[in-house]
PDB file of N, CA and C in Angstrom:
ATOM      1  N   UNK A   1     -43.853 -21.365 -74.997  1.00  0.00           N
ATOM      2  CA  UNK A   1     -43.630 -22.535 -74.188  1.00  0.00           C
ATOM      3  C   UNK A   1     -44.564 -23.668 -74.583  1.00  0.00           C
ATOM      4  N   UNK A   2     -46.105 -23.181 -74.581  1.00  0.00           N
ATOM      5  CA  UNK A   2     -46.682 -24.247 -75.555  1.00  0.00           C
ATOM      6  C   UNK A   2     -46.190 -25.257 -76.378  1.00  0.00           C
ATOM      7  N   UNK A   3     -46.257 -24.157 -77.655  1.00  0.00           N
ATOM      8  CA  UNK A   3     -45.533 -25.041 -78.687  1.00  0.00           C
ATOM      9  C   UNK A   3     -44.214 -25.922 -78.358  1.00  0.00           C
ATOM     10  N   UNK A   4     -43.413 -25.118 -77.816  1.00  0.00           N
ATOM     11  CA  UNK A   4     -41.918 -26.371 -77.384  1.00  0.00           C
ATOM     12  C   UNK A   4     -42.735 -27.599 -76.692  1.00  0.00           C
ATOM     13  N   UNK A   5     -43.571 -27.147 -75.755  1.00  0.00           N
ATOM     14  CA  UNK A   5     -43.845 -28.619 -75.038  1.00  0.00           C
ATOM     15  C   UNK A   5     -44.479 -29.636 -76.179  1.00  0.00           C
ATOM     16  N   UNK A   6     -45.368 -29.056 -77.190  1.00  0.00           N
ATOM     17  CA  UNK A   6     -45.809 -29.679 -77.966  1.00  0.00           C
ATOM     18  C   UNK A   6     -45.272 -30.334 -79.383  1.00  0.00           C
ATOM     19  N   UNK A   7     -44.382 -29.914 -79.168  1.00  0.00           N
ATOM     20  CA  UNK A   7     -43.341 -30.284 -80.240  1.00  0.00           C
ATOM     21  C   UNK A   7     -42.533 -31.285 -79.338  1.00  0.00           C
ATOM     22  N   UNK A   8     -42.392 -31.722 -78.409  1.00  0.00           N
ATOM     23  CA  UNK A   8     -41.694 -32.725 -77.944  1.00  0.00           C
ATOM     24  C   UNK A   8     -42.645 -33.693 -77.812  1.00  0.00           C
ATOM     25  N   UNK A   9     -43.921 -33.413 -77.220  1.00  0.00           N
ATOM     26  CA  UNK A   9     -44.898 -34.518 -77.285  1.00  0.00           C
ATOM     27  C   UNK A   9     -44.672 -34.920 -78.587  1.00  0.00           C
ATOM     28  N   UNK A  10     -45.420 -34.587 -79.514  1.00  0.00           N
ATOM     29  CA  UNK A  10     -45.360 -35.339 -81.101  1.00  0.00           C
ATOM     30  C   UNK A  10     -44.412 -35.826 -81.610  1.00  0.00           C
ATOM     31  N   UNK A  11     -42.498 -35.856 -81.063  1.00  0.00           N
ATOM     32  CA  UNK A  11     -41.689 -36.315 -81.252  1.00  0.00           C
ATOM     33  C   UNK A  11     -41.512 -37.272 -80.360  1.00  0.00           C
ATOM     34  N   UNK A  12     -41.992 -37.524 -79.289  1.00  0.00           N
ATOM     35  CA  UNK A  12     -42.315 -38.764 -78.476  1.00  0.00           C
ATOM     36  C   UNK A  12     -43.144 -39.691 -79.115  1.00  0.00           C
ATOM     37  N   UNK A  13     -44.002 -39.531 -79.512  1.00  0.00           N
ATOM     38  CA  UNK A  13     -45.221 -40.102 -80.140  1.00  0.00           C
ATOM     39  C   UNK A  13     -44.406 -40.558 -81.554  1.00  0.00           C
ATOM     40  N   UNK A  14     -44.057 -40.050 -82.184  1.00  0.00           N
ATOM     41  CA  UNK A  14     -43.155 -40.630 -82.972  1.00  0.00           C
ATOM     42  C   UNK A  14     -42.179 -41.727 -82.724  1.00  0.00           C
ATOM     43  N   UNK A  15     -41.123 -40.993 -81.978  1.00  0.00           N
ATOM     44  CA  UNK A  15     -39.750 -42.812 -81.270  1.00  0.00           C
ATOM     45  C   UNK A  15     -40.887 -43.210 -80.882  1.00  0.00           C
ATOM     46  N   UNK A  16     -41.845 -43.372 -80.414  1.00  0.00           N
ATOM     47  CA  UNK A  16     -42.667 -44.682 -79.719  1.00  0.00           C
ATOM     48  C   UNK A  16     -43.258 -45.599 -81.058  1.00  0.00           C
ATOM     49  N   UNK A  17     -43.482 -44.998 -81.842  1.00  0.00           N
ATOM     50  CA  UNK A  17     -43.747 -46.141 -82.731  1.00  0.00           C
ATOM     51  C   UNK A  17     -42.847 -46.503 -83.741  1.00  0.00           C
ATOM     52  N   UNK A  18     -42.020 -46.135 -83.628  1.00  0.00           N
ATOM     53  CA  UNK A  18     -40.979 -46.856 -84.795  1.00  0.00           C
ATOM     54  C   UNK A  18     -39.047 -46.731 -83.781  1.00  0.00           C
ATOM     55  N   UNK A  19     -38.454 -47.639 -83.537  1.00  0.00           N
ATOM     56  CA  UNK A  19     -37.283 -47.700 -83.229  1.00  0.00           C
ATOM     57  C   UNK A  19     -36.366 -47.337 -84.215  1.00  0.00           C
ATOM     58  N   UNK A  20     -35.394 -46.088 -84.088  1.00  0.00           N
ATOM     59  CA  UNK A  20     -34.032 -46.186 -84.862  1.00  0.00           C
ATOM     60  C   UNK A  20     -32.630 -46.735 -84.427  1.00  0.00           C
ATOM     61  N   UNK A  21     -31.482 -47.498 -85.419  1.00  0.00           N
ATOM     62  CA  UNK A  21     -30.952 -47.557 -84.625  1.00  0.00           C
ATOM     63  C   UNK A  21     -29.982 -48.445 -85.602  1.00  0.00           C
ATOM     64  N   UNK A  22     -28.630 -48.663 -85.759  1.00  0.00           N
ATOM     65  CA  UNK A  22     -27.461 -49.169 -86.478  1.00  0.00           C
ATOM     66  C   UNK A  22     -27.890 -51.052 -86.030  1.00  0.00           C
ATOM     67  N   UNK A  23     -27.575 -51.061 -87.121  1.00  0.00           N
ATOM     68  CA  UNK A  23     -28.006 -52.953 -87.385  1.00  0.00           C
ATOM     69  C   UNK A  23     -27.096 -53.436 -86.213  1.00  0.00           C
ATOM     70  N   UNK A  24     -25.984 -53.245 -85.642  1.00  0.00           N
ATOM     71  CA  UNK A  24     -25.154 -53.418 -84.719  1.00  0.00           C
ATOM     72  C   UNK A  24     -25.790 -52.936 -83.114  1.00  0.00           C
ATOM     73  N   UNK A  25     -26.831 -51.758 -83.139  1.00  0.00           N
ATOM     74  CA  UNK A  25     -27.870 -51.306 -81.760  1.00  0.00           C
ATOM     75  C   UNK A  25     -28.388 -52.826 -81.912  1.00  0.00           C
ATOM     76  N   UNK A  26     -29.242 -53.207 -83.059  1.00  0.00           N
ATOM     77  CA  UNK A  26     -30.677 -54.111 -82.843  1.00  0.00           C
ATOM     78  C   UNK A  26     -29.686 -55.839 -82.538  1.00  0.00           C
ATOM     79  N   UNK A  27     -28.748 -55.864 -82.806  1.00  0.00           N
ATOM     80  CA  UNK A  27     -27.822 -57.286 -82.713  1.00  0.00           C
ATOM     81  C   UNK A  27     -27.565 -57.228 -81.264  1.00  0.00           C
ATOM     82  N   UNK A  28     -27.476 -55.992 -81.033  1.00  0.00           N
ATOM     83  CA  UNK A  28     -27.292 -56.030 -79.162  1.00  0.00           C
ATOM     84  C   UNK A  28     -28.719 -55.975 -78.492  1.00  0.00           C
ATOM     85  N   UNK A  29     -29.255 -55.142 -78.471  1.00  0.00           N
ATOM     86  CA  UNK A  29     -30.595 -55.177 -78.218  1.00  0.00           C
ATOM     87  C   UNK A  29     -31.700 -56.811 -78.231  1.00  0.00           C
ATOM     88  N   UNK A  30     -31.528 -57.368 -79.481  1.00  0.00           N
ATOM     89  CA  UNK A  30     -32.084 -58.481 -79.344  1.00  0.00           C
ATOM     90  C   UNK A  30     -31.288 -59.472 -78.624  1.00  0.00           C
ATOM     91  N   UNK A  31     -30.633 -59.770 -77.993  1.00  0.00           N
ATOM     92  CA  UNK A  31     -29.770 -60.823 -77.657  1.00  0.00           C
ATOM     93  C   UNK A  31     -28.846 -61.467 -78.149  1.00  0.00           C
ATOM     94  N   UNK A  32     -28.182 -60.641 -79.777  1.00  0.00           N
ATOM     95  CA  UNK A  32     -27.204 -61.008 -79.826  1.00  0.00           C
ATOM     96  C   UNK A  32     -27.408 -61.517 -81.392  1.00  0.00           C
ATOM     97  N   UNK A  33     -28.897 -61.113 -81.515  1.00  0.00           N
ATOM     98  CA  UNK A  33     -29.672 -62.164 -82.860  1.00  0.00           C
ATOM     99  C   UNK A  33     -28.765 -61.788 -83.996  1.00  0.00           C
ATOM    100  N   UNK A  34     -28.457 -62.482 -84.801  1.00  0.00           N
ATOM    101  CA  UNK A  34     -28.242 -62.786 -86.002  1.00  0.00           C
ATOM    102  C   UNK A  34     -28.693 -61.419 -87.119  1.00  0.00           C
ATOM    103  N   UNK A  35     -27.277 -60.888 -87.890  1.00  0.00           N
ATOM    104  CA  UNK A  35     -27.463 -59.812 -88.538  1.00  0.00           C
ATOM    105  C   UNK A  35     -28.481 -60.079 -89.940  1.00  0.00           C
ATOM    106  N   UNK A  36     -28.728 -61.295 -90.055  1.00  0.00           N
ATOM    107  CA  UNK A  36     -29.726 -61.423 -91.498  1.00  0.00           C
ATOM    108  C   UNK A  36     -31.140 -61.516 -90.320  1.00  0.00           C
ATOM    109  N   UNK A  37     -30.955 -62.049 -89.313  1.00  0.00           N
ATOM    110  CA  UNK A  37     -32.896 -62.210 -89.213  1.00  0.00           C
ATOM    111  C   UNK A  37     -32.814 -60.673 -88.478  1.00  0.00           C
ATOM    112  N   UNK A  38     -32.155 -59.675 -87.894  1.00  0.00           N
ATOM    113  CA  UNK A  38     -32.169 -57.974 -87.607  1.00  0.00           C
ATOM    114  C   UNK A  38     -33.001 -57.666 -88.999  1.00  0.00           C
ATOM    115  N   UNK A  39     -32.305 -57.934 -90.101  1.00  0.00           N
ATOM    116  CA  UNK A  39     -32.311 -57.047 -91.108  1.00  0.00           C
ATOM    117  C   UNK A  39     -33.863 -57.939 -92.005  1.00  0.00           C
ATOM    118  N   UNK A  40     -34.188 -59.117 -91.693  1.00  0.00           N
ATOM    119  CA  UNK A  40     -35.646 -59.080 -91.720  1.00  0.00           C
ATOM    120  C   UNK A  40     -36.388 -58.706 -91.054  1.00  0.00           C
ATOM    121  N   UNK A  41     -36.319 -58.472 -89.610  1.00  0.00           N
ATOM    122  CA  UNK A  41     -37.053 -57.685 -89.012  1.00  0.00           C
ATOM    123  C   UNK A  41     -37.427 -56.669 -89.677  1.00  0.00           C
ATOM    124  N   UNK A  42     -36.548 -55.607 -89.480  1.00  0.00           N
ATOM    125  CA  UNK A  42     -36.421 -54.400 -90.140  1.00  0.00           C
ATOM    126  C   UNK A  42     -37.557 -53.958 -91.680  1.00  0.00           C
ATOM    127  N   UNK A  43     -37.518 -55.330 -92.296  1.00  0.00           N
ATOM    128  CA  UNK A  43     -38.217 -55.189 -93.703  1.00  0.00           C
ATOM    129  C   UNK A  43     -39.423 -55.319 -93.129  1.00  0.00           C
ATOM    130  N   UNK A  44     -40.066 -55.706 -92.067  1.00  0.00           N
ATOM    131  CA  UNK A  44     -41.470 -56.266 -91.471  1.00  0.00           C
ATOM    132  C   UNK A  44     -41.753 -54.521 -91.019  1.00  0.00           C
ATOM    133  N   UNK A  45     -42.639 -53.778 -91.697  1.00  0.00           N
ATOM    134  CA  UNK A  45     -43.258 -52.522 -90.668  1.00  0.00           C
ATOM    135  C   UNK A  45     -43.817 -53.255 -89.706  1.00  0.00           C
ATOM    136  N   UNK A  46     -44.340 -53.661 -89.456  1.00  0.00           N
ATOM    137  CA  UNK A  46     -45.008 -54.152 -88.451  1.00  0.00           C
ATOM    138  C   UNK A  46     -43.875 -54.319 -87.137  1.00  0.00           C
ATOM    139  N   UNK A  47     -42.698 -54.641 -87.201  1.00  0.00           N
ATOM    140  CA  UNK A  47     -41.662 -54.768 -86.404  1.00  0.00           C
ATOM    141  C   UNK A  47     -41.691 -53.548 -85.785  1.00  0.00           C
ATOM    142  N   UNK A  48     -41.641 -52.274 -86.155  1.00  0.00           N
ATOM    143  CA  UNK A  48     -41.184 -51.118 -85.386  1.00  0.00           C
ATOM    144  C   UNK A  48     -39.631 -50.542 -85.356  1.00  0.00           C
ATOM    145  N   UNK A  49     -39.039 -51.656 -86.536  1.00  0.00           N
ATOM    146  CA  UNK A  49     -37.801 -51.218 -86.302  1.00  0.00           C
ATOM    147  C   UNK A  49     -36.992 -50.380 -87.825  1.00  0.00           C
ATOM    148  N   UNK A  50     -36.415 -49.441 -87.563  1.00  0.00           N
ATOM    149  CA  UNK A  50     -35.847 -48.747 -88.760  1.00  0.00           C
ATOM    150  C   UNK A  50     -34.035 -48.795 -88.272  1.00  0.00           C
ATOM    151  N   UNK A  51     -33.440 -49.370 -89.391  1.00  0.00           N
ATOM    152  CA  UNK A  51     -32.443 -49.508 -89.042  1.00  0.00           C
ATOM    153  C   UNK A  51     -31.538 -47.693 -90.062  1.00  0.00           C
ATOM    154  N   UNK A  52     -30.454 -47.267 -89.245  1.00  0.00           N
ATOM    155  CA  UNK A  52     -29.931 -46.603 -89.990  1.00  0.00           C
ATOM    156  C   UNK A  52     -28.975 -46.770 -90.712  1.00  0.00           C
ATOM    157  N   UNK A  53     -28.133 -47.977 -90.479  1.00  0.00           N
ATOM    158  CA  UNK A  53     -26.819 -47.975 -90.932  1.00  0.00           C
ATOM    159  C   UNK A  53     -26.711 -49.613 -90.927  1.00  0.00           C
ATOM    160  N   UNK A  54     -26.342 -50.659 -92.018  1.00  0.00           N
ATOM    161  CA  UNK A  54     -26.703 -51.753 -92.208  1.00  0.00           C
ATOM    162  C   UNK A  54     -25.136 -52.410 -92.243  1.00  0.00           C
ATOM    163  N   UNK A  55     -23.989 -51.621 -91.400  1.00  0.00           N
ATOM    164  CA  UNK A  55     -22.631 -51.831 -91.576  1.00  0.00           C
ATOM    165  C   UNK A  55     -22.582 -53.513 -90.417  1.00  0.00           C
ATOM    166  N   UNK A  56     -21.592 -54.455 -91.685  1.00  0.00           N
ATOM    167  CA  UNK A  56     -21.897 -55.911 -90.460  1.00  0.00           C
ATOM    168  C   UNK A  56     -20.338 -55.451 -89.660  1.00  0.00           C
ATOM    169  N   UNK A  57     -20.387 -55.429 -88.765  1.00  0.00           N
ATOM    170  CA  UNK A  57     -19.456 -55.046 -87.927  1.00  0.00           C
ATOM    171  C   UNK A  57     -18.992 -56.757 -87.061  1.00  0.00           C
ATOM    172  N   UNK A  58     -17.838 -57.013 -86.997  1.00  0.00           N
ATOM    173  CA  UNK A  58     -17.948 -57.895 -86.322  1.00  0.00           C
ATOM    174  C   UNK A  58     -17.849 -57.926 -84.574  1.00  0.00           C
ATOM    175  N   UNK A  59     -18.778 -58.842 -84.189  1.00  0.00           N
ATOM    176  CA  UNK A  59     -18.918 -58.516 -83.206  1.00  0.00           C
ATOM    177  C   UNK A  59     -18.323 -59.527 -81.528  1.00  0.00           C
ATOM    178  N   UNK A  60     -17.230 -58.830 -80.920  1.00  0.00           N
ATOM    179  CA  UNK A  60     -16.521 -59.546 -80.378  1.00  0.00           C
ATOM    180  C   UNK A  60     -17.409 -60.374 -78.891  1.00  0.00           C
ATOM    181  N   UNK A  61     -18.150 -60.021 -78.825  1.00  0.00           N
ATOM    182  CA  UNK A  61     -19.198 -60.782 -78.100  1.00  0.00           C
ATOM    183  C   UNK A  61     -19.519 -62.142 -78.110  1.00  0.00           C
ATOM    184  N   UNK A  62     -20.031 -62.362 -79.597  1.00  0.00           N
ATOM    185  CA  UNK A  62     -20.209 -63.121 -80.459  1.00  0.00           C
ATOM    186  C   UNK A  62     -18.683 -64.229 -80.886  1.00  0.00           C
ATOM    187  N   UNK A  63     -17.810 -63.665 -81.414  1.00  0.00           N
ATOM    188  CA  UNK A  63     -16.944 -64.059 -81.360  1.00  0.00           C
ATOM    189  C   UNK A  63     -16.063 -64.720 -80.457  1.00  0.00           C
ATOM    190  N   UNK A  64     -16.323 -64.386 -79.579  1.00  0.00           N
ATOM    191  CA  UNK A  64     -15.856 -65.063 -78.065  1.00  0.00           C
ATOM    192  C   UNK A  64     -16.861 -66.387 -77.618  1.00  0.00           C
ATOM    193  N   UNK A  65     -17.733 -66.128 -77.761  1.00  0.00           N
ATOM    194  CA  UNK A  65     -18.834 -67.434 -77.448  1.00  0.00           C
ATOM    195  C   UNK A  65     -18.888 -68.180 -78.392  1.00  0.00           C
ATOM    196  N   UNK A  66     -18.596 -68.385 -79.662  1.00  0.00           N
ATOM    197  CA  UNK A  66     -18.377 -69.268 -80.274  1.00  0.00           C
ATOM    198  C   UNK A  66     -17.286 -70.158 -79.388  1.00  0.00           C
ATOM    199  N   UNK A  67     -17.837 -71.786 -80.139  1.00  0.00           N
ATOM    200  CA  UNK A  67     -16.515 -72.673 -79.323  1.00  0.00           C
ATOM    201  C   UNK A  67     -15.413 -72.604 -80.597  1.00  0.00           C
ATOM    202  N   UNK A  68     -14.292 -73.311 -80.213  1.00  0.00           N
ATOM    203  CA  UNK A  68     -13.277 -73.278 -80.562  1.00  0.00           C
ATOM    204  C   UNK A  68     -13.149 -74.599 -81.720  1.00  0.00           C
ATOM    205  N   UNK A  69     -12.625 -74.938 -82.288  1.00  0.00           N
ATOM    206  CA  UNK A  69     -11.866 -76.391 -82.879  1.00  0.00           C
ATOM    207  C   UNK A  69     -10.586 -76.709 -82.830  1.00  0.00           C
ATOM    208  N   UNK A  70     -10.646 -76.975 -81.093  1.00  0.00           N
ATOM    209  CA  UNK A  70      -9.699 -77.846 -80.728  1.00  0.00           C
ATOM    210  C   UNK A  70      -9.355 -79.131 -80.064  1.00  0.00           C
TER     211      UNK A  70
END
């Protein structure tokens, strides 16, 4: 029982310092930010963020709040 508990601590301690998560998590997560400044984040260690999957998905959120040209 030890060890299990302690093996979850040190995997806590781990996600706490570095975030994982699909370039499409951190576009939601930040407010919506922009898939090139996500993916500088990402290059910054200092950010905390590790992206897993760098797929640009479009995102209908986004797409909707844009205005129109009409």
């Amino acid at each position: 029982m030890a060890a299990l508990s302690q093996e979850l601590t040190e995997s806590a301690e781990v996600s706490g310092d570095m975030q994982q998560g699909t370039l499409l998590d951190f576009h939601k997560r930040l407010a919506r930010l922009n898939y090139d400044a996500v993916e500088l984040l990402a290059k910054e260690q200092s950010s905390g963020i590790y992206l897993t999957d760098h797929k640009r998905v479009n995102c209908l959120t986004c797409a909707e709040g844009k205005p129109t040209n009409n």
